[in-house]
Protein backbone atom coordinates (compact mmCIF):
# COMPACT_ATOMS: atom_id res chain seq x y z
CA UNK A 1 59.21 -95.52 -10.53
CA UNK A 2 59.58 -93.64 -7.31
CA UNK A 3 61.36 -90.31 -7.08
CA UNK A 4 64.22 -89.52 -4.87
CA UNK A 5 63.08 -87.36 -2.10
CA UNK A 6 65.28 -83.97 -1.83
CA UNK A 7 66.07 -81.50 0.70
CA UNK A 8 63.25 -79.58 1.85
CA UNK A 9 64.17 -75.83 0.39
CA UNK A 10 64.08 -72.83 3.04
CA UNK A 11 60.68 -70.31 3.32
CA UNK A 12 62.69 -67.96 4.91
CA UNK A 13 65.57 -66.19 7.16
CA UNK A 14 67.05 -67.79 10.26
CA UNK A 15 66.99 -65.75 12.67
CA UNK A 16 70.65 -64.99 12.72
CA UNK A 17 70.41 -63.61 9.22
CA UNK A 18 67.34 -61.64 10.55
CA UNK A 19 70.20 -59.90 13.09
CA UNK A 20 72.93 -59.66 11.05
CA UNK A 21 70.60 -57.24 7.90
CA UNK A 22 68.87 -55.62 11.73
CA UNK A 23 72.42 -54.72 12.22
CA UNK A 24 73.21 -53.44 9.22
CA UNK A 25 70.50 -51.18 8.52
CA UNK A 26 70.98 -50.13 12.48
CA UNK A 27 74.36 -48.65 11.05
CA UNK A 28 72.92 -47.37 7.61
CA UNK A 29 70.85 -45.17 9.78
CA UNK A 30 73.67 -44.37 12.42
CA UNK A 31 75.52 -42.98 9.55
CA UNK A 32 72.60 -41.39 7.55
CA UNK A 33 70.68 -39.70 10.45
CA UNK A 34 73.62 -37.39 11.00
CA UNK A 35 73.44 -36.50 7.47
CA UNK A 36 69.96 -36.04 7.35
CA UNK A 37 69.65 -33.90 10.81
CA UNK A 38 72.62 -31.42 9.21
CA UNK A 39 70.63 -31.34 5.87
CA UNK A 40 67.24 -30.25 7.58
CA UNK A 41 69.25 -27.41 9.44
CA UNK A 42 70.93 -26.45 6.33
CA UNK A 43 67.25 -25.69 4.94
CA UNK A 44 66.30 -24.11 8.13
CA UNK A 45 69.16 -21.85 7.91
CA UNK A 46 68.09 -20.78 4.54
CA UNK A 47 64.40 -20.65 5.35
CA UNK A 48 65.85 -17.84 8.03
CA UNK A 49 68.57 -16.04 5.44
CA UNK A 50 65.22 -16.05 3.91
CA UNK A 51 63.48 -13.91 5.84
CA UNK A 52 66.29 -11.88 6.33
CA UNK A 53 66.71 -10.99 3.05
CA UNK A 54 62.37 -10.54 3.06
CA UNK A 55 63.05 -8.10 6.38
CA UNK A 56 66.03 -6.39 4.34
CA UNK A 57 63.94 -5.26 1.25
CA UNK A 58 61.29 -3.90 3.43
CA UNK A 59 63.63 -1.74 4.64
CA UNK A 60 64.67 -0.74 1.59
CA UNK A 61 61.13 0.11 0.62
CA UNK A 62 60.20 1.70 3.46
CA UNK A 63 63.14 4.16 3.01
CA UNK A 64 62.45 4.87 -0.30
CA UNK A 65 58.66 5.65 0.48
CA UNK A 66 59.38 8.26 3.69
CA UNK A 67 63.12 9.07 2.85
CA UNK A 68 64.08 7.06 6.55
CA UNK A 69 64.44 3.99 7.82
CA UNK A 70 61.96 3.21 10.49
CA UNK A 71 62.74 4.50 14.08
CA UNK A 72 63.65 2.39 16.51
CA UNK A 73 61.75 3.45 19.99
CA UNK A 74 59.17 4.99 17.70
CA UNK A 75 55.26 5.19 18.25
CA UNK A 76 53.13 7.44 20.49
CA UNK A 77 52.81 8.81 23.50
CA UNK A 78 50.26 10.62 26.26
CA UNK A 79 51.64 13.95 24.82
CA UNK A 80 53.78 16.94 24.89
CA UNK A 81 54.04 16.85 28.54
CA UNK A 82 54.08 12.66 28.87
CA UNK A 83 56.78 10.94 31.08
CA UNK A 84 59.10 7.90 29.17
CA UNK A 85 57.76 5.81 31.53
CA UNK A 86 53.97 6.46 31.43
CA UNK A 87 52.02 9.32 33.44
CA UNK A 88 49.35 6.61 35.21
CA UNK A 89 46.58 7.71 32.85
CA UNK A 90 44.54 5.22 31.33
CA UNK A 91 45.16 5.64 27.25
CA UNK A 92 44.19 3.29 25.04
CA UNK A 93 46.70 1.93 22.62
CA UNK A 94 49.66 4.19 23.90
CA UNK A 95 53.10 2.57 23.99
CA UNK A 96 55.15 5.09 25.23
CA UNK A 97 57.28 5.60 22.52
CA UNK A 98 58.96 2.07 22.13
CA UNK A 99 58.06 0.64 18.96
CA UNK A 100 60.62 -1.87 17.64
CA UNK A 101 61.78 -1.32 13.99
CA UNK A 102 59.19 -3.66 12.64
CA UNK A 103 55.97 -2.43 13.65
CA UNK A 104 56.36 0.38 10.90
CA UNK A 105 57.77 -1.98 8.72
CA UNK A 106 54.68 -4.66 8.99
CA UNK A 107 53.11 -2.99 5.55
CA UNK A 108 56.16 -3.52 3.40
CA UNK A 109 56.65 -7.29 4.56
CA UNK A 110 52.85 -8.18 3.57
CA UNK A 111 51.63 -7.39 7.67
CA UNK A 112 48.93 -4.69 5.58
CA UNK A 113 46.33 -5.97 8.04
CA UNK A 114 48.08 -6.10 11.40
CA UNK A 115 49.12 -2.34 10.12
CA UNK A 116 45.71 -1.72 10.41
CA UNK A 117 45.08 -3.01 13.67
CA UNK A 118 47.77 -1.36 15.13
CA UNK A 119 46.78 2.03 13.76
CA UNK A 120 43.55 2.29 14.23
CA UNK A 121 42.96 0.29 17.55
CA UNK A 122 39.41 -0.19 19.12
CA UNK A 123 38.75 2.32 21.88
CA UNK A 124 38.47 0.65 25.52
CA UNK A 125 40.30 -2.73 24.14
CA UNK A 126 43.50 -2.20 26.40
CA UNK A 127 43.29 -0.39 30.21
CA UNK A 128 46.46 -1.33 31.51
CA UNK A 129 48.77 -0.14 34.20
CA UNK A 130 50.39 3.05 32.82
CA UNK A 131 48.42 2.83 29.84
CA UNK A 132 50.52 0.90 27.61
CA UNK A 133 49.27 -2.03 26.25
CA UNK A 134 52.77 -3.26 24.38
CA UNK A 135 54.88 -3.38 27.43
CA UNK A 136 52.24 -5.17 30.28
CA UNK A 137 51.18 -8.12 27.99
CA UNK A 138 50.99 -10.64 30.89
CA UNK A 139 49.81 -8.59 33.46
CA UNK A 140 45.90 -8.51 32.55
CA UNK A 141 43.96 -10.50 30.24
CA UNK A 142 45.03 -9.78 26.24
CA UNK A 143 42.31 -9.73 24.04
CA UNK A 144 43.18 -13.18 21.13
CA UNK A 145 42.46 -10.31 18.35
CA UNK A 146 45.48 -7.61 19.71
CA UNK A 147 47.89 -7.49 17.12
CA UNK A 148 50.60 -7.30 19.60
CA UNK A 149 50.18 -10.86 20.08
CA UNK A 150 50.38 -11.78 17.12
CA UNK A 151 53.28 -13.64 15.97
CA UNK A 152 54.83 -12.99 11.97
CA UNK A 153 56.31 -16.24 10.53
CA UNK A 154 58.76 -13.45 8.98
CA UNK A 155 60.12 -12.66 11.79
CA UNK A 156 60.79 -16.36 13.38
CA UNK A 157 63.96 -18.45 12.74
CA UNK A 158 63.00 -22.24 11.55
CA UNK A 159 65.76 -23.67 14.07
CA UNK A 160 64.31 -21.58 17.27
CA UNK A 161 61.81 -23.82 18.77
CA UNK A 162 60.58 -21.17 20.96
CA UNK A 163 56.85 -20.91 21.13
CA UNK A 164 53.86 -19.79 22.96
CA UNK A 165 53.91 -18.02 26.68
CA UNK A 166 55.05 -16.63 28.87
CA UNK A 167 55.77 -14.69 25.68
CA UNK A 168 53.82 -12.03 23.97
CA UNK A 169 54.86 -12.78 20.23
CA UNK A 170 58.62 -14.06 19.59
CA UNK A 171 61.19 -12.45 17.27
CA UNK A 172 64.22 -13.86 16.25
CA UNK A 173 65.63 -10.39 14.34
CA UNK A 174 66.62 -7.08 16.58
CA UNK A 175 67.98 -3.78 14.94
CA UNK A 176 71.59 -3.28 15.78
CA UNK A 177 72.55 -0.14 17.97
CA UNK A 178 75.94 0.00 17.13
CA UNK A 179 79.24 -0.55 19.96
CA UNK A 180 78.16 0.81 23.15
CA UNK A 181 75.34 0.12 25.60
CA UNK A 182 75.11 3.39 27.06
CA UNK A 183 72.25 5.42 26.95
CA UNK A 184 71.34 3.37 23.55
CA UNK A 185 68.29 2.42 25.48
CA UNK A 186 66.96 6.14 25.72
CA UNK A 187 68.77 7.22 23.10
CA UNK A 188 67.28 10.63 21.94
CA UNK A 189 64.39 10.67 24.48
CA UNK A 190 62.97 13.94 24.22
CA UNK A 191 64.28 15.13 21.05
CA UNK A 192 60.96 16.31 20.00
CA UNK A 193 59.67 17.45 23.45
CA UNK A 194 57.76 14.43 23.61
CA UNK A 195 59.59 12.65 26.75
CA UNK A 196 60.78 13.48 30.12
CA UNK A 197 65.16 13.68 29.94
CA UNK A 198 67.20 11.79 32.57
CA UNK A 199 69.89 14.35 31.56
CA UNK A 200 69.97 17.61 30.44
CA UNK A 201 72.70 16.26 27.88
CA UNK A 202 70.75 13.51 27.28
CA UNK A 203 71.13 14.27 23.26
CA UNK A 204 75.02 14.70 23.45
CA UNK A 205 75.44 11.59 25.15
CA UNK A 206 73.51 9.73 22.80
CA UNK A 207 75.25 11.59 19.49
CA UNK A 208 78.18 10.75 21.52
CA UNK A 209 77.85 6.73 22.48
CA UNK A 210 74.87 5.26 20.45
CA UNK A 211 76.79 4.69 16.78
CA UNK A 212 74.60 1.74 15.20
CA UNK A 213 72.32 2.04 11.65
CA UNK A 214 69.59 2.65 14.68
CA UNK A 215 69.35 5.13 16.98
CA UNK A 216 66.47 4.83 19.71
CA UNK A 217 63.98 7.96 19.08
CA UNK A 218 65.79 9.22 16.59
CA UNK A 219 65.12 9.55 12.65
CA UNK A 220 68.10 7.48 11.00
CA UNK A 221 68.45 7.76 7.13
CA UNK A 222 70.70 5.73 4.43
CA UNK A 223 73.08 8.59 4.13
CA UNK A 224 73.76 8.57 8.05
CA UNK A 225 75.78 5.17 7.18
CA UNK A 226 79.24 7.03 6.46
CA UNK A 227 80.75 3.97 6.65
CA UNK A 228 79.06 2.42 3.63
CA UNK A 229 75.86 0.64 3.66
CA UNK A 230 77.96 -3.22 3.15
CA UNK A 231 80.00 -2.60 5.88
CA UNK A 232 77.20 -1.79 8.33
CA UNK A 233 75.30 -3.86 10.07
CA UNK A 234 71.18 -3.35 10.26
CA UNK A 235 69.49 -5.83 12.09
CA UNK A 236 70.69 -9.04 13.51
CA UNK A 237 69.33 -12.18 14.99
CA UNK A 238 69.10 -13.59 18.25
CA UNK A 239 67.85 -16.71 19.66
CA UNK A 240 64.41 -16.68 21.54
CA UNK A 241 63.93 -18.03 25.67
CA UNK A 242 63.04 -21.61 26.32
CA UNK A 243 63.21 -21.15 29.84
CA UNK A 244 66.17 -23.00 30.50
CA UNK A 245 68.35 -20.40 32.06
CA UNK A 246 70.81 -20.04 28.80
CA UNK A 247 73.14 -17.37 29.16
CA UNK A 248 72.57 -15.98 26.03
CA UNK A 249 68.49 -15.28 26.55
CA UNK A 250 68.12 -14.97 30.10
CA UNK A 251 69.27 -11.64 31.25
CA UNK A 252 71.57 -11.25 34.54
CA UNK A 253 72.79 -8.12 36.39
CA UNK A 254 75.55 -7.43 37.60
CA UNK A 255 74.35 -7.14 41.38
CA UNK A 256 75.26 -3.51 42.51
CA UNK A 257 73.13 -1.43 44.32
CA UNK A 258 74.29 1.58 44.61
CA UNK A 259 71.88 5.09 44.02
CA UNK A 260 74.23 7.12 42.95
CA UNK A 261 73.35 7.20 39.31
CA UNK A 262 71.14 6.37 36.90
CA UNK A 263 72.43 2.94 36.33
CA UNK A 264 69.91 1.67 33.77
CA UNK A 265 71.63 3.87 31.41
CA UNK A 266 74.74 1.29 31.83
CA UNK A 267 76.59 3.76 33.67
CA UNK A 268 78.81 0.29 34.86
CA UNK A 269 78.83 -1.83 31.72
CA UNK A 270 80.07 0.84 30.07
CA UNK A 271 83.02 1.21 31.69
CA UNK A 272 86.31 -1.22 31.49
CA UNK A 273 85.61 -4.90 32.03
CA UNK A 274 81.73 -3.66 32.42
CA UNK A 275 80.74 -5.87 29.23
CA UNK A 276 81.86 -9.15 31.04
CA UNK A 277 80.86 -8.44 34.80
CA UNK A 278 77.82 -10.90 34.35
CA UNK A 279 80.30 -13.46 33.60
CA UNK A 280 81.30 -14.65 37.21
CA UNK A 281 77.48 -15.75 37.17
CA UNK A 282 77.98 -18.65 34.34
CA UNK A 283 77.44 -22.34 35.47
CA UNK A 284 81.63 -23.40 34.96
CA UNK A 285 80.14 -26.98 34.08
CA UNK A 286 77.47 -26.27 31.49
CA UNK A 287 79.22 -22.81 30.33
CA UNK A 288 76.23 -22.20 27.74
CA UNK A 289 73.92 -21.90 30.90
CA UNK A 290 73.86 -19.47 34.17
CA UNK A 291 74.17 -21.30 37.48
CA UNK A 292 71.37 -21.95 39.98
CA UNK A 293 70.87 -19.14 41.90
CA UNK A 294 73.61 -16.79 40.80
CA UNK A 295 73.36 -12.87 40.28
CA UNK A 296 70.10 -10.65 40.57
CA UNK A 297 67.10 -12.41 39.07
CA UNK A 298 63.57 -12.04 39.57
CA UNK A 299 61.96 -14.39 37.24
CA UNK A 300 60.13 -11.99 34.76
CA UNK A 301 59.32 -12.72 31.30
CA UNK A 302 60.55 -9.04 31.27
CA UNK A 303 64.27 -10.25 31.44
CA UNK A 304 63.56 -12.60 28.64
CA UNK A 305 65.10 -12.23 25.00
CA UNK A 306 62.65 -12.19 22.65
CA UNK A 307 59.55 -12.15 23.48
CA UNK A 308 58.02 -9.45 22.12
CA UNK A 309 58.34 -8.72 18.48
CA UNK A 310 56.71 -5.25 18.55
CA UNK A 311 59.20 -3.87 21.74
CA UNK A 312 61.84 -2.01 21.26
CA UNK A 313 63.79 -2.07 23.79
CA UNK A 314 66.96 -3.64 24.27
CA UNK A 315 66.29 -7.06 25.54
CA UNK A 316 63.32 -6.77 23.02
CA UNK A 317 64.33 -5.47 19.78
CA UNK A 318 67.90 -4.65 19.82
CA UNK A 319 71.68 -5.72 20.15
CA UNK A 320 74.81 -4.50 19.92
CA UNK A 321 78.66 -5.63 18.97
CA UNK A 322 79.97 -5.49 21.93
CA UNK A 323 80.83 -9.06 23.01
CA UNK A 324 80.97 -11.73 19.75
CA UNK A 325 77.44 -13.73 19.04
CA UNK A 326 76.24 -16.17 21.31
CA UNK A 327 77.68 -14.69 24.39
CA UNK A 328 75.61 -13.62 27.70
CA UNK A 329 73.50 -11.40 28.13
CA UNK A 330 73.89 -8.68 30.91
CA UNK A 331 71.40 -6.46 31.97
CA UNK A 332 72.68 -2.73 34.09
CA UNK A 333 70.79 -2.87 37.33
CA UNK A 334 68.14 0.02 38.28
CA UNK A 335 68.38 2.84 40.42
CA UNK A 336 68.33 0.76 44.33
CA UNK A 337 68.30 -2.19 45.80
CA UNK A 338 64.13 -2.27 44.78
CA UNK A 339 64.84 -1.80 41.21
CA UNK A 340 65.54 -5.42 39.66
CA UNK A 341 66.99 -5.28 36.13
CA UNK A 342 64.29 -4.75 33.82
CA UNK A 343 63.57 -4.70 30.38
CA UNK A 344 64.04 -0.81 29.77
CA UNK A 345 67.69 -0.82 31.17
CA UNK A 346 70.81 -0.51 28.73
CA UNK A 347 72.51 -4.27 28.33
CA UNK A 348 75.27 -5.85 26.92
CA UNK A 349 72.96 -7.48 24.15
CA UNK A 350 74.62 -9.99 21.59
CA UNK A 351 73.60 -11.11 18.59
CA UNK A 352 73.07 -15.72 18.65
CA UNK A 353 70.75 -17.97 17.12
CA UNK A 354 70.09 -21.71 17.02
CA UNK A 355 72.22 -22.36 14.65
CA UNK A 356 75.41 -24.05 14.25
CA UNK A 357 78.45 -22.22 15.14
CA UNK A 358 77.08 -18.33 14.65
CA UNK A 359 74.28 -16.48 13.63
CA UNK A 360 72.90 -14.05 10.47
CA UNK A 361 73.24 -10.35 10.48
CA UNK A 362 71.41 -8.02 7.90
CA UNK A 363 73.67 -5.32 6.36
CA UNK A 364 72.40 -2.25 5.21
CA UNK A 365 72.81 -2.59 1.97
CA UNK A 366 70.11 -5.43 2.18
CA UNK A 367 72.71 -8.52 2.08
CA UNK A 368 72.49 -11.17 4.59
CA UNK A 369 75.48 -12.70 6.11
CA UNK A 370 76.77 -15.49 8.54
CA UNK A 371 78.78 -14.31 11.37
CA UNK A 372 80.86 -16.82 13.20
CA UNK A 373 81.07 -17.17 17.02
CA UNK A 374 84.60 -16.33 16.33
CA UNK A 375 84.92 -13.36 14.42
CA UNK A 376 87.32 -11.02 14.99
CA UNK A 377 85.98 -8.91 18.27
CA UNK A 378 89.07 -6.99 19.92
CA UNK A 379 89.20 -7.01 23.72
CA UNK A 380 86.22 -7.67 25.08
CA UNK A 381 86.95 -6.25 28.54
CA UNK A 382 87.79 -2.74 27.09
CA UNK A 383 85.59 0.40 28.04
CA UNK A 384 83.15 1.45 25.73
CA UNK A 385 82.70 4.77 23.68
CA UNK A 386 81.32 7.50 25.62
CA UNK A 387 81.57 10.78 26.53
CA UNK A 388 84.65 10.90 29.31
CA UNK A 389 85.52 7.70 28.35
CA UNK A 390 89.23 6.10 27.95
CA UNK A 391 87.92 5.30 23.80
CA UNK A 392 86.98 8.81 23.19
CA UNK A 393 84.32 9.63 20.82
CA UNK A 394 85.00 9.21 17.47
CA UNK A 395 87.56 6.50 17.88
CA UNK A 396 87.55 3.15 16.30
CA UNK A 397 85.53 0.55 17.54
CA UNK A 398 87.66 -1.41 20.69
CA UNK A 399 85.86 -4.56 20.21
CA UNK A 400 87.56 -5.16 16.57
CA UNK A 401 85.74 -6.54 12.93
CA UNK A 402 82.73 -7.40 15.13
CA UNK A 403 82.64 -3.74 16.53
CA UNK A 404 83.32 -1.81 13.52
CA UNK A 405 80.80 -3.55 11.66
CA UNK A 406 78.20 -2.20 14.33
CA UNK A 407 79.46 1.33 13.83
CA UNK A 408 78.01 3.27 11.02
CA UNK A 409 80.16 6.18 10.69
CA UNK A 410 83.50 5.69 12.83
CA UNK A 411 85.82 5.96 9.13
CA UNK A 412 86.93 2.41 9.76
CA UNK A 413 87.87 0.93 6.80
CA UNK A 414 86.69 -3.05 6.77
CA UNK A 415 89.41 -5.47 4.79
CA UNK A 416 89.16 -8.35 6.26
CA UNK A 417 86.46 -11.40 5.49
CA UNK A 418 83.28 -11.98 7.68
């Protein structure tokens, strides 16, 4: 009896079927990748809270152990009779007083043997111009071993992809030097005879303008915060240079060249609309990024934000609450023509990151917070605190929440949320 012969069954998908699932899981991803991307920042983010909240308690533990928090502008020098800006004598391992905040701290955030590196250098290592190896990095060969280049994981923000040279060693956390650029990049230079003054009131003007939790060369304690430890800001973070031009890591100057004064004190950015005079410089279509060939620039890694996590000066290792996070940076030019901004000179120095939407700030009190692009920050084009100036010291901060969270003792009491 013979058997009916059937329909041959199907081994597999035609290859519309094979389209239409290709499609589908095409749009599965669409819609998960998004999800995914804003998940791994979310744990980057933390990772750098993280280390925030690491940099915070080694603050904290350094303050208990020497009664003071680190100084800001710290280190050594040629001597009694040494310049700020080096004498030409070849000294191993001096830095010219300008140490950033973390090089003291490096034993209390498990850096016990770069602390001993940097302590007790080997003689003959560095011979550099001026005799400081921190600040020419770049300008000779650096020996692998030099804990100056030497980057701390610590110290790095998961979402900055900045890496390798023209920079030293990156940071991604400055000390905060309150609501005024000027002279905050001296600061008390000379306060122990160990530095040349630019002024004979060099000390008064410092007192009068530099209000942050750090002062540059000058022993800051816990009960110097009059304001209250939680409504001061530390430390804060900033995003390091890619090289891209971005506004916010590639310092600009303003472009005058006049002698008249010793402008890299920010004798002009201090003064009304000062803070956003690098602003005509900004690309109009890609606003996030300085345009081609705009304001005084001469290339150098100098100018860069960053780079060096053992510098303390202010494109290095500091910022201020001037203008809100994530805006430019703007460097005062030199004394001439000659004198390209450089990294020494005072700057309007915000706080940014690579993160969505704002950065973290570390408040003295140890707790890390997120602070919004758009935080409360008064008028951004007022004058600064100063001695002479229109805001008198003393007064409240003109630049709003985002200013009086800078200050550390201006009596201003904070109520609102940040």
């Amino acid at each position: 009896m013979c058997k009916s012969m059937g329909k041959p069954r199907r081994l597999g998908f035609t290859l519309v079927e094979l389209l239409v699932v290709i499609a589908i899981i095409g749009v599965l991803v669409g819609l998960l990748l998004p999800a995914v991307q804003a998940a791994r920042e979310a744990a980057r983010r933390m990772s750098c809270g993280n280390n925030f909240k690491q940099l915070g308690l080694g603050l904290h533990n350094y303050h208990s152990a020497y009664k003071q928090l680190p100084i800001l502008n710290g280190g050594t020098t040629v001597g009694a009779s040494g310049s700020a800006y080096g004498t030409g004598k070849q000294v191993p391992g001096h830095n010219r007083m300008e140490l950033s905040i973390w090089v003291g701290l490096t034993p209390f955030i498990e850096q016990q043997a770069l602390w001993e590196q940097i302590s007790n250098p080997f003689d003959g290592v560095w011979q550099p111009m001026g005799g400081n190896p921190l600040m020419n990095i770049g300008d000779q060969a650096v020996n692998p071993y030099d804990p100056w280049v030497t980057e701390i994981s610590t110290l790095r923000c998961a979402s900055d992809p900045g890496v390798g040279l023209p920079a030293a060693a990156r940071t991604n956390y400055v000390a905060c030097t309150g609501d005024s650029a000027y002279y905050c990049n001296t600061g008390h230079a000379g306060e122990g005879g160990e530095l040349t003054l630019y002024s004979s009131n060099q000390q008064e003007e410092a007192r009068a303008a530099c209000r942050g939790v750090f002062v540059a060369r000058k022993s800051m304690r816990f009960n110097d915060v009059l304001d209250g430890l939680s409504n001061s800001i530390a430390a804060g973070e900033i995003p390091t240079d890619l090289g891209d031009q971005d506004k916010r890591t590639h310092g600009k100057s303003d472009g005058h060249t006049g002698t008249a004064s010793p402008d890299g004190l920010g004798v002009r950015i201090r003064t009304s609309g000062g803070a956003v005079s690098c602003q005509q410089y900004v690309d109009p279509s890609r606003p996030q990024f300085w345009g081609a060939g705009l304001g005084l620039d001469n290339g150098s890694s100098e100018r860069k934000r960053g780079f060096k996590w053992a510098a303390g000066r202010p494109i290095s290792g500091q910022f201020n609450t001037i203008l809100p996070p994530n805006r430019e940076l703007c460097i005062a030019f030199g004394n001439g023509a000659a004198d390209l901004p450089w990294a020494n000179n005072a700057a309007i120095a915000p706080a940014g990151s690579r993160h969505n939407g704002g950065c973290h700030v570390l408040m003295a009190d140890g707790a890390v917070k997120f602070i919004t692009d758009s935080i409360e920050a008064g008028d951004s084009g007022s004058a600064q605190v100063y001695l002479g100036s229109t805001v008198p010291p003393g007064s409240e901060s003109p630049f709003g929440l985002w200013g009086a969270l800078g200050t550390r003792a201006a009596k201003e009491v904070i109520s609102a949320d940040f």
